[in-house]
Protein backbone atom coordinates (compact mmCIF):
# COMPACT_ATOMS: atom_id res chain seq x y z
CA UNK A 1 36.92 -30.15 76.24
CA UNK A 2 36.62 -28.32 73.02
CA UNK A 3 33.58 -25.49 73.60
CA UNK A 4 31.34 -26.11 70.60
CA UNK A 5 29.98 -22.65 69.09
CA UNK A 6 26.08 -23.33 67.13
CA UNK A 7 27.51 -20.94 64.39
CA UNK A 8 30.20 -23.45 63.04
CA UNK A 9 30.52 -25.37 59.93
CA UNK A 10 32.80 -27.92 61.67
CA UNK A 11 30.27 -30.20 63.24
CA UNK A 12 29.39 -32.71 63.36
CA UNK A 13 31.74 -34.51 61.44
CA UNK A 14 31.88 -35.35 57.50
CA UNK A 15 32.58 -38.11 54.66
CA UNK A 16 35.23 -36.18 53.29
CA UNK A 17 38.53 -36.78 53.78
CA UNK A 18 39.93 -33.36 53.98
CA UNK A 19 37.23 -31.62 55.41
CA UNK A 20 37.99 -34.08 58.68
CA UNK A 21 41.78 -33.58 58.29
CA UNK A 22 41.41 -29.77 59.23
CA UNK A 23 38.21 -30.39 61.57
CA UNK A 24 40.58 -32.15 63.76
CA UNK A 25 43.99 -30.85 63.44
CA UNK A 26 45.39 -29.00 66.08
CA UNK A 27 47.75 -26.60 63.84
CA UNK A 28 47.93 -22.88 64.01
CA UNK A 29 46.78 -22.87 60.03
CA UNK A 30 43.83 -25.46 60.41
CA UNK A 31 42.76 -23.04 63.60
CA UNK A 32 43.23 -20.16 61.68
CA UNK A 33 41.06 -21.76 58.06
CA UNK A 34 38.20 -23.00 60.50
CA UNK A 35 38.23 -19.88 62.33
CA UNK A 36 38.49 -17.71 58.60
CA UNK A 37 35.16 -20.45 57.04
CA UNK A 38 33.09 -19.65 60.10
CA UNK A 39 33.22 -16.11 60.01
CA UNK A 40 33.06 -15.86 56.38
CA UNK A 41 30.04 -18.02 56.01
CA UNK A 42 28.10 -16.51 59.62
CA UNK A 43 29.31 -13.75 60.74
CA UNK A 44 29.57 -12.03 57.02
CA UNK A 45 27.03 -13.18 55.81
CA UNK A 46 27.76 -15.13 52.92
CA UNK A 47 25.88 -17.53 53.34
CA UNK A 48 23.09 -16.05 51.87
CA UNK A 49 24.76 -15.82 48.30
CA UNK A 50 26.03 -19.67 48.57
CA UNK A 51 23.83 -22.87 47.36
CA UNK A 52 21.70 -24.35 50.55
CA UNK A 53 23.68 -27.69 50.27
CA UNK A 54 26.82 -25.82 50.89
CA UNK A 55 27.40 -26.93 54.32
CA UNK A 56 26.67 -30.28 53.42
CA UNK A 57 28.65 -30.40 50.49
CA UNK A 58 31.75 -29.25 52.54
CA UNK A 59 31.13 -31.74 55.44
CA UNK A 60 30.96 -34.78 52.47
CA UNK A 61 31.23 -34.52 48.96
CA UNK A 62 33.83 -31.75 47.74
CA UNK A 63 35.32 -29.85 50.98
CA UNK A 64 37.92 -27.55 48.33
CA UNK A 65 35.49 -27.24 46.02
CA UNK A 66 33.44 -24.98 48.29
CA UNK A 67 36.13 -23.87 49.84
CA UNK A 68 36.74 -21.94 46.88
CA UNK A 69 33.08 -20.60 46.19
CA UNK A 70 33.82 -19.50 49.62
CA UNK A 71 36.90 -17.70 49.09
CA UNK A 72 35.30 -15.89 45.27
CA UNK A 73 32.18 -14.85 47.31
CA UNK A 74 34.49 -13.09 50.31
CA UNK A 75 36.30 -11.28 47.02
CA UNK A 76 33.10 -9.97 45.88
CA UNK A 77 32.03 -8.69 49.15
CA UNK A 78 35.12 -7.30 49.88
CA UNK A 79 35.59 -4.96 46.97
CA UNK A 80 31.87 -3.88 47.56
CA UNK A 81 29.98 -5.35 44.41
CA UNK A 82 26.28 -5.95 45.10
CA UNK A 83 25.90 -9.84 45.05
CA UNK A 84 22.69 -10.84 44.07
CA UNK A 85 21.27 -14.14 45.70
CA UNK A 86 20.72 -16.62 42.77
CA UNK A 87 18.70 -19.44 45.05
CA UNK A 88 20.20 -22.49 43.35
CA UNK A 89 19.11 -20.60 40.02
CA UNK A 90 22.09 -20.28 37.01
CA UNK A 91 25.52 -19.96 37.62
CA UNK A 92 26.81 -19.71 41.42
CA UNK A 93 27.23 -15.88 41.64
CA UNK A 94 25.16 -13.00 40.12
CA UNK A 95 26.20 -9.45 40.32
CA UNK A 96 23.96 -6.43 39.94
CA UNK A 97 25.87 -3.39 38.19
CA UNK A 98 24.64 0.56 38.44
CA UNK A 99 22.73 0.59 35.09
CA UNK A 100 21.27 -3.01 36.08
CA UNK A 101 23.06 -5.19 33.75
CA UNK A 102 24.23 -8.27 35.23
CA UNK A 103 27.55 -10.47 36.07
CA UNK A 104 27.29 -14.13 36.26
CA UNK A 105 29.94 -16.27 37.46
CA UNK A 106 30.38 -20.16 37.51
CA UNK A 107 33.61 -21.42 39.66
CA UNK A 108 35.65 -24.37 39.16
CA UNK A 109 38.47 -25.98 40.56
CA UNK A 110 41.21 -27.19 37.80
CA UNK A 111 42.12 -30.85 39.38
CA UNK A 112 44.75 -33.34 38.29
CA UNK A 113 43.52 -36.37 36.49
CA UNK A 114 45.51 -39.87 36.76
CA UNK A 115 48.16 -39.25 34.64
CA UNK A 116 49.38 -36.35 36.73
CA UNK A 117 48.72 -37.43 39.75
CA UNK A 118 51.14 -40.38 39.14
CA UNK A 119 53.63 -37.78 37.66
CA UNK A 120 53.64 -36.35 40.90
CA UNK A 121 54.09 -39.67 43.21
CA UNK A 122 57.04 -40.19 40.68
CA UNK A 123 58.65 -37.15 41.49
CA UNK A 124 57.88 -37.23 45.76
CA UNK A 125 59.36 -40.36 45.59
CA UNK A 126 62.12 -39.46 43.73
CA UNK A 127 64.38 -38.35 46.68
CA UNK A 128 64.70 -35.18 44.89
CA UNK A 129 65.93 -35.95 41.29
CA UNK A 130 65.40 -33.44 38.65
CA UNK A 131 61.94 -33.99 36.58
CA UNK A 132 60.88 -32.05 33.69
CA UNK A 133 57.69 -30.07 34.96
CA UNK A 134 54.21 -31.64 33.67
CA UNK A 135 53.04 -27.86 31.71
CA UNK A 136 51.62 -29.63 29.19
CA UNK A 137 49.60 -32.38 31.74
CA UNK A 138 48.58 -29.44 33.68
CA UNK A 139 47.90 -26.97 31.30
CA UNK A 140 45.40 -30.15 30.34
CA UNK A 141 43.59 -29.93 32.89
CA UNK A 142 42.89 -26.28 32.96
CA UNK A 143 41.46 -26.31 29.81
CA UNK A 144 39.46 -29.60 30.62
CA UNK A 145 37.98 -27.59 33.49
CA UNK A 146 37.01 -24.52 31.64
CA UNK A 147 35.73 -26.00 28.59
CA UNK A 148 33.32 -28.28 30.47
CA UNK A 149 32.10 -25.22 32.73
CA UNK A 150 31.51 -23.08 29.43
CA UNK A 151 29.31 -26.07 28.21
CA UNK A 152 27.29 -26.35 30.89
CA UNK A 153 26.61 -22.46 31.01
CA UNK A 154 25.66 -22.70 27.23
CA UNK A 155 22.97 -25.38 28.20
CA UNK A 156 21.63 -24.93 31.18
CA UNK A 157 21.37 -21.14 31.78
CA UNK A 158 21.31 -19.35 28.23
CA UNK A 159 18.04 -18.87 28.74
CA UNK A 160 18.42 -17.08 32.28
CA UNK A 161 21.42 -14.56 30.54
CA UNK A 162 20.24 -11.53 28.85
CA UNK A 163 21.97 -10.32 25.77
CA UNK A 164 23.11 -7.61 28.10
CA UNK A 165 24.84 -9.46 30.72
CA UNK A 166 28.23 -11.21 31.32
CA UNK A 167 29.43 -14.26 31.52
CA UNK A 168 32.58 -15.40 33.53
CA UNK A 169 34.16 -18.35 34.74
CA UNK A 170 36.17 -18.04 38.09
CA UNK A 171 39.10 -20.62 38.34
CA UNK A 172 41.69 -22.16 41.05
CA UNK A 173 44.15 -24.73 41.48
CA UNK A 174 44.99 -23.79 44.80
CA UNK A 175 44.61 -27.54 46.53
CA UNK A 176 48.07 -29.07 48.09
CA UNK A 177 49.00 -31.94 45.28
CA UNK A 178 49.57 -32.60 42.30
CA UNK A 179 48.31 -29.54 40.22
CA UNK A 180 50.21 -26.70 39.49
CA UNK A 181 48.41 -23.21 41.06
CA UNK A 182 50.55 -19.97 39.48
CA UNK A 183 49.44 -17.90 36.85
CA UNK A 184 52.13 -18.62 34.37
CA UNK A 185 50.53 -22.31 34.27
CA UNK A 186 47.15 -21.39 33.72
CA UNK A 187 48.15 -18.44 30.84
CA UNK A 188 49.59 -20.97 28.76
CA UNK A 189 46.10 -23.38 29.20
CA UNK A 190 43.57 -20.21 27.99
CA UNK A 191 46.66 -18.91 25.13
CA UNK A 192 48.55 -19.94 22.06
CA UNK A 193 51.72 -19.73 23.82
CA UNK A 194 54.52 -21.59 25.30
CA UNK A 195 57.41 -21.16 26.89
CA UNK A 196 58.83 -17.66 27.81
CA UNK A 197 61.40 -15.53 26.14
CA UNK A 198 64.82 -13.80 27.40
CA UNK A 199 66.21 -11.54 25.44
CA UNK A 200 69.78 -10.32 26.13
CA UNK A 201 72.62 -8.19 24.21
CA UNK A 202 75.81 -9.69 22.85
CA UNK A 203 77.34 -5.71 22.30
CA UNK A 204 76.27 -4.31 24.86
CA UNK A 205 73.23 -2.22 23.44
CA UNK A 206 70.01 -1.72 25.32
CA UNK A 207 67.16 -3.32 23.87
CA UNK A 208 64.73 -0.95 22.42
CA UNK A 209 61.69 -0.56 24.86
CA UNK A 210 59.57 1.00 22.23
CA UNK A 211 59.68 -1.76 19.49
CA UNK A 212 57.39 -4.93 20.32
CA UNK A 213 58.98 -8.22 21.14
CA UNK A 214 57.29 -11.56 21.69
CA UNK A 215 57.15 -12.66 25.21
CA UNK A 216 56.21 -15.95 24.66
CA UNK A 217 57.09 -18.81 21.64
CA UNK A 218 54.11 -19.83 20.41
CA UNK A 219 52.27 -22.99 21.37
CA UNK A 220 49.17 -23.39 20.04
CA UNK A 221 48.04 -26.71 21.10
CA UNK A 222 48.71 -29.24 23.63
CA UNK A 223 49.55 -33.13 22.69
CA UNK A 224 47.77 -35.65 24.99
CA UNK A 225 49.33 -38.98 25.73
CA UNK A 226 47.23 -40.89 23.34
CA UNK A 227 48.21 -38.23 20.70
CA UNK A 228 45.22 -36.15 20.26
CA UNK A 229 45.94 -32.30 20.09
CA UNK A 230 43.85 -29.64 21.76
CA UNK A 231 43.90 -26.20 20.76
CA UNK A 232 44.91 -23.67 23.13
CA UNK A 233 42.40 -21.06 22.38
CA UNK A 234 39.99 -20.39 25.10
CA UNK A 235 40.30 -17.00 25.53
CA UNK A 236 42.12 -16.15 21.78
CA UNK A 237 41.26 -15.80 19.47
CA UNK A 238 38.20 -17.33 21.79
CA UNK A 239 35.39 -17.90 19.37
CA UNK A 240 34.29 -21.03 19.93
CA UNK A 241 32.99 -19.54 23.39
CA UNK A 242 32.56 -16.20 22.22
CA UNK A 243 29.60 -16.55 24.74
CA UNK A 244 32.28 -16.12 27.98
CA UNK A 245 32.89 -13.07 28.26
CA UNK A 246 36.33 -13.35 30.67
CA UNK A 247 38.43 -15.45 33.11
CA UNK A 248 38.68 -15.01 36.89
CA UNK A 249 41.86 -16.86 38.07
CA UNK A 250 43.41 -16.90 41.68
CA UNK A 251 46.47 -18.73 42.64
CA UNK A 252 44.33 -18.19 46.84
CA UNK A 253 47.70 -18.08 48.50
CA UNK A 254 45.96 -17.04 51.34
CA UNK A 255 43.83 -20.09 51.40
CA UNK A 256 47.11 -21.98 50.99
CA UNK A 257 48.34 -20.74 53.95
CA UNK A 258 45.73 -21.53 55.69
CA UNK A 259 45.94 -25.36 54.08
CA UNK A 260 49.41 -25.35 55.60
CA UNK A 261 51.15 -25.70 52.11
CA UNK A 262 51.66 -22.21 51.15
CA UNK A 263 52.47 -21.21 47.59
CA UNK A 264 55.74 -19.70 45.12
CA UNK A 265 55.41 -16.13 47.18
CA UNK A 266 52.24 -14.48 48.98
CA UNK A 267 51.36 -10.92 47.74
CA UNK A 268 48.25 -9.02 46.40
CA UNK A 269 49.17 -10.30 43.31
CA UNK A 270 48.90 -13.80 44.18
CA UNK A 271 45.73 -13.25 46.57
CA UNK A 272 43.62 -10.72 44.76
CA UNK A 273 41.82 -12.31 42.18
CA UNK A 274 42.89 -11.76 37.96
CA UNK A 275 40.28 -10.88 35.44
CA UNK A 276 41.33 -12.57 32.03
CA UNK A 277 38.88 -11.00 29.02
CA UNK A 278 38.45 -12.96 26.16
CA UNK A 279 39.16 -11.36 22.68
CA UNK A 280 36.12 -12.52 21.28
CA UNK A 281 33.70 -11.92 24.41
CA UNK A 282 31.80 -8.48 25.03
CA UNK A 283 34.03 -5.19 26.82
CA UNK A 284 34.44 -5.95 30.48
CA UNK A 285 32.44 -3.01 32.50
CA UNK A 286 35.42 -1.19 34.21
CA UNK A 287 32.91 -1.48 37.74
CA UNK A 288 33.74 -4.42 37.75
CA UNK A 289 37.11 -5.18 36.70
CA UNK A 290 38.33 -2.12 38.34
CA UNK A 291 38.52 -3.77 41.88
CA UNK A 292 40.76 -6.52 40.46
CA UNK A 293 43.88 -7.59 38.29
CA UNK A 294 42.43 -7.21 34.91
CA UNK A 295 44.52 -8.20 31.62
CA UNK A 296 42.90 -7.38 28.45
CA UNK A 297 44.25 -7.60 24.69
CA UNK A 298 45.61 -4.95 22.67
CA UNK A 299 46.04 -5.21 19.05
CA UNK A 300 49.84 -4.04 18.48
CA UNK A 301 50.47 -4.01 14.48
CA UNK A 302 51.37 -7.90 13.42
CA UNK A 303 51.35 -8.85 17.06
CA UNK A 304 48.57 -9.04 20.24
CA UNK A 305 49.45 -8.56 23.43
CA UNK A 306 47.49 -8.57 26.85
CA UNK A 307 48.11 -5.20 29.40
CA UNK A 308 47.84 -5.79 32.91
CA UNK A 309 45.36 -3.23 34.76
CA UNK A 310 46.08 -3.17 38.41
CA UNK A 311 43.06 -2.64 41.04
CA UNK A 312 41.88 0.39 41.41
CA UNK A 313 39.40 0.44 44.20
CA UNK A 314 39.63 0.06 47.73
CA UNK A 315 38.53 -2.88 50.09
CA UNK A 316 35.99 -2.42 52.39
């Protein structure tokens, strides 16, 4: 018989679905994610940073959900930022910086609605036929995800926000299914852009480094099914939330190893969380976006492009 330890998350047993599907498997991976939740949530301590219906939440309502407040909260532990408890109070994580300024931070999971999630039966039980990927159905759903989080921050908690704090929203698709979870998906969701650009030589000359060349064709809006368009500006030109200061986005390969599906490659890049900043929102403080991937804008003459940063501090 299984020994029971009292400082587990894993009984007694749940309403949801997946949160029983990895209580009782017996795979290496479900071993390894129960083992990696209990020692996040006990043994580190992070409980105290995490609503007091977490537990319960997991057990029944939305087990990936917190599963990913789990996995943000481990981030901001592990690059030594001092988490703040916020008691149910404002957005799900508060960070105190040096000169006392704070950083708030609502997470979401991006999840497929019908539409896609019949796309993707389609294509399982295609027997492997070629299907044209669903970017526009899943950068949907991205943008669905971030614009209702920036709503409810603008109504429930502008009051709690001082003029001198900021405001980020912390995002994920990593769930096995039907959504999409790298970072090229969600770019195109937040900018005006589409598809990617080659460019190659026809004589043989080297394209010149120095001169600036589009990346991207642009796409600045999506076309639902029913034919509405939605803009593709969350985070440029980023007015209309001017309020949201940044993005955090993690493709949590790590956590999809440890759902058995794994993702496109595992590396920091695809662990370690990204730090989008919007054009319109305040400067990021550097003590914070130091410790992860940050991209921020740079106007270059007629065009803007985003620079990647790459961490600069050290786990603990």
């Amino acid at each position: 018989m299984q020994e029971i330890s009292h400082s587990t998350v894993w009984f007694p047993d749940g309403k949801d679905k997946y949160f029983e599907h990895y209580r009782l498997s017996s795979s290496v991976t479900s071993v390894d994610l129960r083992r990696w939740v209990d020692e996040a949530y006990f043994d580190k301590g992070l409980s105290a940073y995490l609503d007091k219906g977490f537990v319960n939440k997991l057990r029944n309502e939305d087990f990936y959900g917190r599963l990913w407040e789990l996995e943000l909260a481990e981030w901001l532990m592990l690059v030594g930022l001092k988490m703040i408890p916020t008691n149910g109070s404002g957005p799900d994580f508060c960070i105190e910086l040096t000169n006392g300024s704070k950083v708030w931070i609502e997470a979401t999971l991006s999840r497929p609605d019908v539409e896609l999630e019949q796309i993707w039966k389609d294509a399982m039980a295609s027997n492997g036929k070629l299907y044209n990927t669903p970017r526009d159905e899943t950068g949907l759903r991205y943008a669905t995800s971030l614009v209702a989080k920036a709503e409810k921050i603008s109504s429930k908690y502008s009051d709690l926000i001082s003029p001198d704090d900021y405001v980020l929203i912390a995002v994920s698709a990593f769930p096995p299914g039907a959504m999409r979870s790298d970072i090229d998906m969600f770019m195109r969701a937040v900018l005006p852009i589409d598809n990617p650009v080659v460019y190659f030589s026809l004589d043989d000359i080297s394209l010149d480094e120095k001169a600036n060349h589009p990346t991207h064709t642009v796409g600045a809006e999506f076309t639902k099914k029913s034919g509405v368009k939605v803009k593709k500006e969350f985070l440029y030109p980023g007015q209309h939330f001017s309020f949201i200061d940044g993005v955090i986005f993690s493709e949590a390969s790590n956590l999809q190893e440890l759902l058995g599906v794994g993702s496109g490659r595992f590396d920091d890049t695809t662990n370690r969380p990204h730090v989008f900043a919007n054009y319109a929102g305040k400067e990021l403080p550097r003590e914070f976006t130091d410790n992860f991937y940050f991209h921020k804008f740079v106007d270059k003459e007629a065009l803007v492009g985003l620079e990647m940063q790459e961490p600069i501090a050290d786990l603990l």
